[in-house]
C-alpha atoms as a PDB file:
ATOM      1  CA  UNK A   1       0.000   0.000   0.000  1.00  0.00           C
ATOM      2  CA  UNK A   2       1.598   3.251  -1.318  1.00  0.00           C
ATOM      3  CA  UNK A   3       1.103   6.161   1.590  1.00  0.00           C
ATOM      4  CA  UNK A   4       0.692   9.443  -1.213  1.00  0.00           C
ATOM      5  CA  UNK A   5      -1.176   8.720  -4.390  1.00  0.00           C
ATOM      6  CA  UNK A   6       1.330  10.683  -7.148  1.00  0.00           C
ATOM      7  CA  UNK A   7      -0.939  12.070 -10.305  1.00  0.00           C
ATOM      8  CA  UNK A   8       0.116  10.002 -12.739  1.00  0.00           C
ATOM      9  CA  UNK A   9      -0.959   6.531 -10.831  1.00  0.00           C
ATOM     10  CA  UNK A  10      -4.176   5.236 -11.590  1.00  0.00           C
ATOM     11  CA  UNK A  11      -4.414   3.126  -8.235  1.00  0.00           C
ATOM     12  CA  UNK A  12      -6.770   2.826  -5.535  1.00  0.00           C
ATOM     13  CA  UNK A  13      -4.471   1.660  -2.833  1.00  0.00           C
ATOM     14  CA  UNK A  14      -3.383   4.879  -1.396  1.00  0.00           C
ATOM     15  CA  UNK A  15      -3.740   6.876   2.016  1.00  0.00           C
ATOM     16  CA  UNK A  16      -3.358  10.548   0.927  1.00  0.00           C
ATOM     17  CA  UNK A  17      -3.599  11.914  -2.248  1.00  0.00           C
ATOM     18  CA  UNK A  18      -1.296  14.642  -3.864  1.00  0.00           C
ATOM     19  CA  UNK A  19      -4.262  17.603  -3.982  1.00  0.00           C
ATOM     20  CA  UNK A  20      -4.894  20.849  -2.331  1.00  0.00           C
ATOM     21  CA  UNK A  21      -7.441  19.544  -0.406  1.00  0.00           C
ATOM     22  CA  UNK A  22      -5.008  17.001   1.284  1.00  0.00           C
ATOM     23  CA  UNK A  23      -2.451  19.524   2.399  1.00  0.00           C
ATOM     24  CA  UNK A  24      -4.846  22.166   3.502  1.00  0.00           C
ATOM     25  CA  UNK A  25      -6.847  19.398   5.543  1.00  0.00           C
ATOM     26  CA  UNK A  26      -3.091  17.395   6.743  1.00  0.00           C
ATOM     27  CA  UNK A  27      -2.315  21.805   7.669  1.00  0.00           C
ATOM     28  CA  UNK A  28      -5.045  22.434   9.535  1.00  0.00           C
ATOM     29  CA  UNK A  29      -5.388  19.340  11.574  1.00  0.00           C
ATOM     30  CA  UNK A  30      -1.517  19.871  12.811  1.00  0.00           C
ATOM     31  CA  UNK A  31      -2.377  23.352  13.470  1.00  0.00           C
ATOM     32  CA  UNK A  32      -5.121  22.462  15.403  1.00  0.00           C
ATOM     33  CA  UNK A  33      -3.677  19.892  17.202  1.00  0.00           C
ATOM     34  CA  UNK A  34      -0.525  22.090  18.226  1.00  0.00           C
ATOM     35  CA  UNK A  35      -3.079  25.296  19.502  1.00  0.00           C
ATOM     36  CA  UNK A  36      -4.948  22.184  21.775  1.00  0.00           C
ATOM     37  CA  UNK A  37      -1.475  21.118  23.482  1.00  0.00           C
ATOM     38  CA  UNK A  38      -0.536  24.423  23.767  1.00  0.00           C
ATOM     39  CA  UNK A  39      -3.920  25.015  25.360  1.00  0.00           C
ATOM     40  CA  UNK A  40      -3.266  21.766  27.769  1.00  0.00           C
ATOM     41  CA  UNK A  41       0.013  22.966  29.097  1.00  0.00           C
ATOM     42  CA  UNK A  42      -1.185  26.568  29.874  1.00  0.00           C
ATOM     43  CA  UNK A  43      -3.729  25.373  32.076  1.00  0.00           C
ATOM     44  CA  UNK A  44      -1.434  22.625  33.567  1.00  0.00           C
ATOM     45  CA  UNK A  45       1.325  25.774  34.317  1.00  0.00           C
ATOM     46  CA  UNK A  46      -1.864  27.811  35.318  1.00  0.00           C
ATOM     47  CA  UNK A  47      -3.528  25.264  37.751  1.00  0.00           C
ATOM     48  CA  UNK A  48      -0.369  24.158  39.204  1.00  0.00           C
ATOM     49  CA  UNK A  49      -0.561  20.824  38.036  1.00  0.00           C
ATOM     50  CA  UNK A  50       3.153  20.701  36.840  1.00  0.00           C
END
């Protein structure tokens, strides 16, 4: 199974494909991720709890 589907393949056995939609979704969801752990450790430092 091939992890990024390149333009030119004509398979169906691929995670990710190579398209805007992909990157901006792959983008966001890092982004997001990072502003939620960020979140986590300002309330830990806030509350005390490390």
């Amino acid at each position: 199974m091939k992890f990024v589907k390149e333009d030119e393949e004509d398979r169906r056995d691929y995670i990710f494909q190579k398209d805007t939609k992909t990157k901006f979704g792959a983008k966001f969801i890092i982004i997001t991720l990072a502003i939620l752990v960020a979140a986590v450790v300002a309330s830990g430092i806030h509350f005390e709890w490390f």
